[in-house]
Protein backbone atom coordinates (compact mmCIF):
# COMPACT_ATOMS: atom_id res chain seq x y z
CA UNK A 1 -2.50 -49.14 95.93
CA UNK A 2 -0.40 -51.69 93.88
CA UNK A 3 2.88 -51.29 92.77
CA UNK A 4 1.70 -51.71 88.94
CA UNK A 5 -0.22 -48.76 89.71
CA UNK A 6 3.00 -46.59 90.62
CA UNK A 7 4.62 -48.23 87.57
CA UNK A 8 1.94 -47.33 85.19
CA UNK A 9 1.65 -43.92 86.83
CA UNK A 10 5.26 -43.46 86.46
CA UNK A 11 5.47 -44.02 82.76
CA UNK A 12 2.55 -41.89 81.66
CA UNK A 13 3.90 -38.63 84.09
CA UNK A 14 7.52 -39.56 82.62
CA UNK A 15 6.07 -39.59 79.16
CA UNK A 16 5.24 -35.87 79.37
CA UNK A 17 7.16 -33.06 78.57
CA UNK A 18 8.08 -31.94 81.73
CA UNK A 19 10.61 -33.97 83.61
CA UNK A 20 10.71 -32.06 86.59
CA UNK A 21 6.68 -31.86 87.45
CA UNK A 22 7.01 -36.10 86.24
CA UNK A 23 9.59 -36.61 89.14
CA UNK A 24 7.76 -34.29 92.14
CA UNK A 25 4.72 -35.90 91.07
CA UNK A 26 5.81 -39.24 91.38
CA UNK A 27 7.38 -39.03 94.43
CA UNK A 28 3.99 -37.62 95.88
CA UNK A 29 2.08 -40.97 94.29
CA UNK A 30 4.90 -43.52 95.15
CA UNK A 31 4.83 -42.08 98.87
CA UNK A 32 0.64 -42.72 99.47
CA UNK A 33 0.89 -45.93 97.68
CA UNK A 34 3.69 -47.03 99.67
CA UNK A 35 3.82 -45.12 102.72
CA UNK A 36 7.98 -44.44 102.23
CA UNK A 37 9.56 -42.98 104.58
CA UNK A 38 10.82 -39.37 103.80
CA UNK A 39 14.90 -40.93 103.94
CA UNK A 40 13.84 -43.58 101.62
CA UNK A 41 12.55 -40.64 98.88
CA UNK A 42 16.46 -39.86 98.18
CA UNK A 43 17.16 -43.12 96.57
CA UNK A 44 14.09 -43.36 94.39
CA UNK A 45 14.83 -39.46 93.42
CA UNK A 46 18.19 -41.19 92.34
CA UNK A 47 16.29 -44.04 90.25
CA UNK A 48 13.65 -41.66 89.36
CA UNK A 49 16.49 -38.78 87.65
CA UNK A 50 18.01 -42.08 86.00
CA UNK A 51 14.16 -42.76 84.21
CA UNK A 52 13.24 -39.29 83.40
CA UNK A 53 16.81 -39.07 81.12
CA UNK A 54 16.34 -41.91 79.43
CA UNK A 55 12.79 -41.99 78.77
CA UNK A 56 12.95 -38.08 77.58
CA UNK A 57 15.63 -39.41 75.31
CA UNK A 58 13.59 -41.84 73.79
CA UNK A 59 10.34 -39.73 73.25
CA UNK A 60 12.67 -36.62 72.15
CA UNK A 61 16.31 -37.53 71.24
CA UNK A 62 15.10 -40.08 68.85
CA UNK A 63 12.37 -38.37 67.39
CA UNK A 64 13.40 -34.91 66.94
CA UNK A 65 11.08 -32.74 64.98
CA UNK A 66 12.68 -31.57 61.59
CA UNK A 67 9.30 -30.55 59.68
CA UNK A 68 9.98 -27.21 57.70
CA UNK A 69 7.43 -24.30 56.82
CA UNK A 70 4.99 -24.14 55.14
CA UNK A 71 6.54 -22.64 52.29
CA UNK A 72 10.19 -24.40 52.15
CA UNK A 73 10.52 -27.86 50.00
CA UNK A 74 12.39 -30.90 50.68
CA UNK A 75 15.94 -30.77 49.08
CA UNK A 76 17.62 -34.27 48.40
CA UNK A 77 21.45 -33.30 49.32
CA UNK A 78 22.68 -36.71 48.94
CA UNK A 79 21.57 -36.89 45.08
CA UNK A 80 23.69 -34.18 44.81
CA UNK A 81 27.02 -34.42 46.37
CA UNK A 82 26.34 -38.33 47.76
CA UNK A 83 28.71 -39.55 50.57
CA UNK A 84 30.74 -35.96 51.20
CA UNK A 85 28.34 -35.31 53.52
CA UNK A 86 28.18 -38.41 55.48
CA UNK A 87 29.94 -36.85 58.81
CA UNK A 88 27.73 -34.06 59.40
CA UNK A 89 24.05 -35.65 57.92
CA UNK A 90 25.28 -38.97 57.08
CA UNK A 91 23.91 -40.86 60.40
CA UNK A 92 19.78 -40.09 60.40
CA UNK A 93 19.30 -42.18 63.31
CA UNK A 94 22.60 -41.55 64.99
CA UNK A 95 23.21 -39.21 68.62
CA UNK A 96 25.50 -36.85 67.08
CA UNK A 97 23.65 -35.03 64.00
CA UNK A 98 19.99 -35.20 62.73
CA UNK A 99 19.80 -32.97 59.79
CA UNK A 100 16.83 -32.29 57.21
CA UNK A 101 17.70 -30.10 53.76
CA UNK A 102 14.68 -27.42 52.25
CA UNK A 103 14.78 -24.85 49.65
CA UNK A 104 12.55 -21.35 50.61
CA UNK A 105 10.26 -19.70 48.67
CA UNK A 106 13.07 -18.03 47.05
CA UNK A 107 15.67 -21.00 46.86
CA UNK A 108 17.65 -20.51 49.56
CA UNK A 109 18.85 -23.48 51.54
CA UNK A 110 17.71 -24.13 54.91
CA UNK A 111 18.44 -27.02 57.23
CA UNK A 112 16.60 -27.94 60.56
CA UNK A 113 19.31 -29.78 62.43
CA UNK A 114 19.49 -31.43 65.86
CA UNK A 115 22.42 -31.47 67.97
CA UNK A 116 22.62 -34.67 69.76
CA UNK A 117 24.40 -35.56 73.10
CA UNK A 118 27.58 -37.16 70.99
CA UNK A 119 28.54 -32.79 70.19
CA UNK A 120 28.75 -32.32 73.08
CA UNK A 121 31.22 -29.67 74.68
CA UNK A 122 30.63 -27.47 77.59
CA UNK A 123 28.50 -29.91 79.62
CA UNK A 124 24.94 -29.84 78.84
CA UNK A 125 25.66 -27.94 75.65
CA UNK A 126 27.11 -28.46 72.02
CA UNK A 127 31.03 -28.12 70.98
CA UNK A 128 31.76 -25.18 69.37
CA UNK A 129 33.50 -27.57 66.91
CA UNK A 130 30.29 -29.42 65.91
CA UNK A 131 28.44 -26.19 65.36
CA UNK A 132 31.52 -25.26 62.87
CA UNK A 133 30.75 -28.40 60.72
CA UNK A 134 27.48 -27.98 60.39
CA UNK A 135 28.28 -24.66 58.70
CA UNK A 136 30.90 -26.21 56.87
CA UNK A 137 28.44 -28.42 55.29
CA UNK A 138 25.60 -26.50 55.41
CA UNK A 139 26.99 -23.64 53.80
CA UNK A 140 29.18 -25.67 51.24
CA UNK A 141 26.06 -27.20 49.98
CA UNK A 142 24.63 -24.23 49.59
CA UNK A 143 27.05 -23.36 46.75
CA UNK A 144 26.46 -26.50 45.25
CA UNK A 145 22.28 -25.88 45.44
CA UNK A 146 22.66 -23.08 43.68
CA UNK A 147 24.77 -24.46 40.96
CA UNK A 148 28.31 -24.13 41.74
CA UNK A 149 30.58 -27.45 42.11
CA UNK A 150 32.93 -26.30 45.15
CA UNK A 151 35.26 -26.96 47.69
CA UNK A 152 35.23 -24.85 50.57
CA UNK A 153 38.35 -22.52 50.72
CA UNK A 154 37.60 -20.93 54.32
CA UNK A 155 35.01 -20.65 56.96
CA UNK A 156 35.02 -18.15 59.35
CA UNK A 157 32.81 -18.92 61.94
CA UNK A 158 31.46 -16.27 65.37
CA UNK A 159 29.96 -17.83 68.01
CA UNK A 160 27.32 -16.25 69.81
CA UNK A 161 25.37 -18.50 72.63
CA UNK A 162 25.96 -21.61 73.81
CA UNK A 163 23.86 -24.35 71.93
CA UNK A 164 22.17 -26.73 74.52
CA UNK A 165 21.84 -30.48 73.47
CA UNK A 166 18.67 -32.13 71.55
CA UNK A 167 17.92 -28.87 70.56
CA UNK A 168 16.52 -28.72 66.83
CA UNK A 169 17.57 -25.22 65.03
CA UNK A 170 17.67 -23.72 62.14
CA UNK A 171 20.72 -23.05 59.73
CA UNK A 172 19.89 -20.27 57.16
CA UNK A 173 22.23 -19.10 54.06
CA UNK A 174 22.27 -17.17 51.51
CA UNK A 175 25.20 -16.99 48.62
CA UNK A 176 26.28 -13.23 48.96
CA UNK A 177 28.89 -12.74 45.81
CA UNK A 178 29.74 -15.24 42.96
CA UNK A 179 33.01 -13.71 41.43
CA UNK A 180 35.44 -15.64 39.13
CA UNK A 181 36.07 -18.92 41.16
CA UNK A 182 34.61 -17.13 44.06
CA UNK A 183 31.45 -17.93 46.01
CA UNK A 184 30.52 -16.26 48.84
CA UNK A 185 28.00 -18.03 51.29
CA UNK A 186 26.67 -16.77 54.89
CA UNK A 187 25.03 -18.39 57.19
CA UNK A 188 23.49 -18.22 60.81
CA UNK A 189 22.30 -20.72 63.27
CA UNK A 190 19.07 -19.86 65.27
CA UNK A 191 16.20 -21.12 67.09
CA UNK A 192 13.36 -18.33 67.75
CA UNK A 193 15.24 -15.63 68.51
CA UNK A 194 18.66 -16.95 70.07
CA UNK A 195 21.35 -16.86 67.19
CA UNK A 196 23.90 -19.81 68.53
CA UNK A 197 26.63 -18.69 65.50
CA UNK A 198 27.16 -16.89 62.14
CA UNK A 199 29.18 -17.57 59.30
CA UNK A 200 31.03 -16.63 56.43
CA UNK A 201 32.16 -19.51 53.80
CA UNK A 202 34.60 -18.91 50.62
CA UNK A 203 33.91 -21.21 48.27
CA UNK A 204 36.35 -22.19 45.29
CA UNK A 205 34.76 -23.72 42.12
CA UNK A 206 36.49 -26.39 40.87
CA UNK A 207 36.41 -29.16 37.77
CA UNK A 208 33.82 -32.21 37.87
CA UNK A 209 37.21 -34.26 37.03
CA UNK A 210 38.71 -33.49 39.98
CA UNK A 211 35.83 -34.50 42.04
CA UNK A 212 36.77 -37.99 43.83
């Protein structure tokens, strides 16, 4: 067998979805093409581990899937509060945050958002700090959504499983209370049935003039 063969072999097995199966697989083709010795199977494991990361980063990390259901609709956040949000979802293409506003069936706003390897924290998993500013924004905007022009007074946020990185989840909220200058907004962030954090947001109304 010729070594294009191993090469093209290696790219489609790498391509799939399931690194680990790609690399034991490979290392089974690469040793009857070549006839490696066994020893000589540790350093291509090495080169192999180094191509299965960044090729699953390209066909995932880049393209995360953000699609809603079938029943939300996009919501344009920028149009609404422009360039405030810019450190969260301000970077579409960027390593750190993906994100992609909807309105429910009932006009709640949702966001699908990826956590990319830039949050991370606890290795292999997302800072408890970037999980906080997506409900800062996420639950901010809300407020706004819904009609209220607001800064956000305080965010009390309970973490309750580690996030692992390129993962795409779900933030829900829902405005709770609207009293005076008050708005109440909580929020949780999911995937399936793992809740990664909840939150609770105090929003303060405040003047279009002293928007900057």
């Amino acid at each position: 067998m010729s070594a294009f063969f191993c090469s093209a072999d290696a790219i489609a097995l790498l391509q799939g979805r399931d690194a680990v199966a790609a690399l034991v697989g490979l290392r089974v083709l690469h040793t009857v093409a070549t006839g490696c010795l066994p020893e000589k199977l540790i350093i291509m494991q090495r080169g192999l581990t180094s191509m299965v990361q960044t090729i699953a980063k390209g066909a995932d990390g880049n393209k995360p899937d953000l699609g809603g259901e079938s029943d939300w609709s996009p919501f344009d956040a920028a149009s609404l509060v422009g360039s405030s949000l810019r450190f969260v979802s301000g970077d579409p293409e960027g390593d750190r945050f993906r994100v992609r506003y909807y309105l429910d069936s009932a006009d709640h706003l949702k966001a699908k958002i990826w956590f990319g390897p830039e949050t991370e924290g606890p290795p292999g998993h997302a800072h408890g700090g970037s999980m906080a500013a997506v409900m800062d924004e996420v639950l901010g905007l809300a407020a706004w959504a819904a009609g209220y022009s607001i800064v956000v007074g305080n965010l009390n946020v309970s973490f309750r499983n580690l996030l692992p990185l390129q993962k795409v989840v779900t933030v829900e909220t829902k405005i709770v209370s609207a009293e005076g200058r008050k708005i109440m907004v909580h929020g949780r962030i999911y995937c399936d049935k793992s809740t990664y954090a909840v939150g609770e947001c105090l929003c303060i109304t405040i003047q279009p003039k002293t928007i900057s």
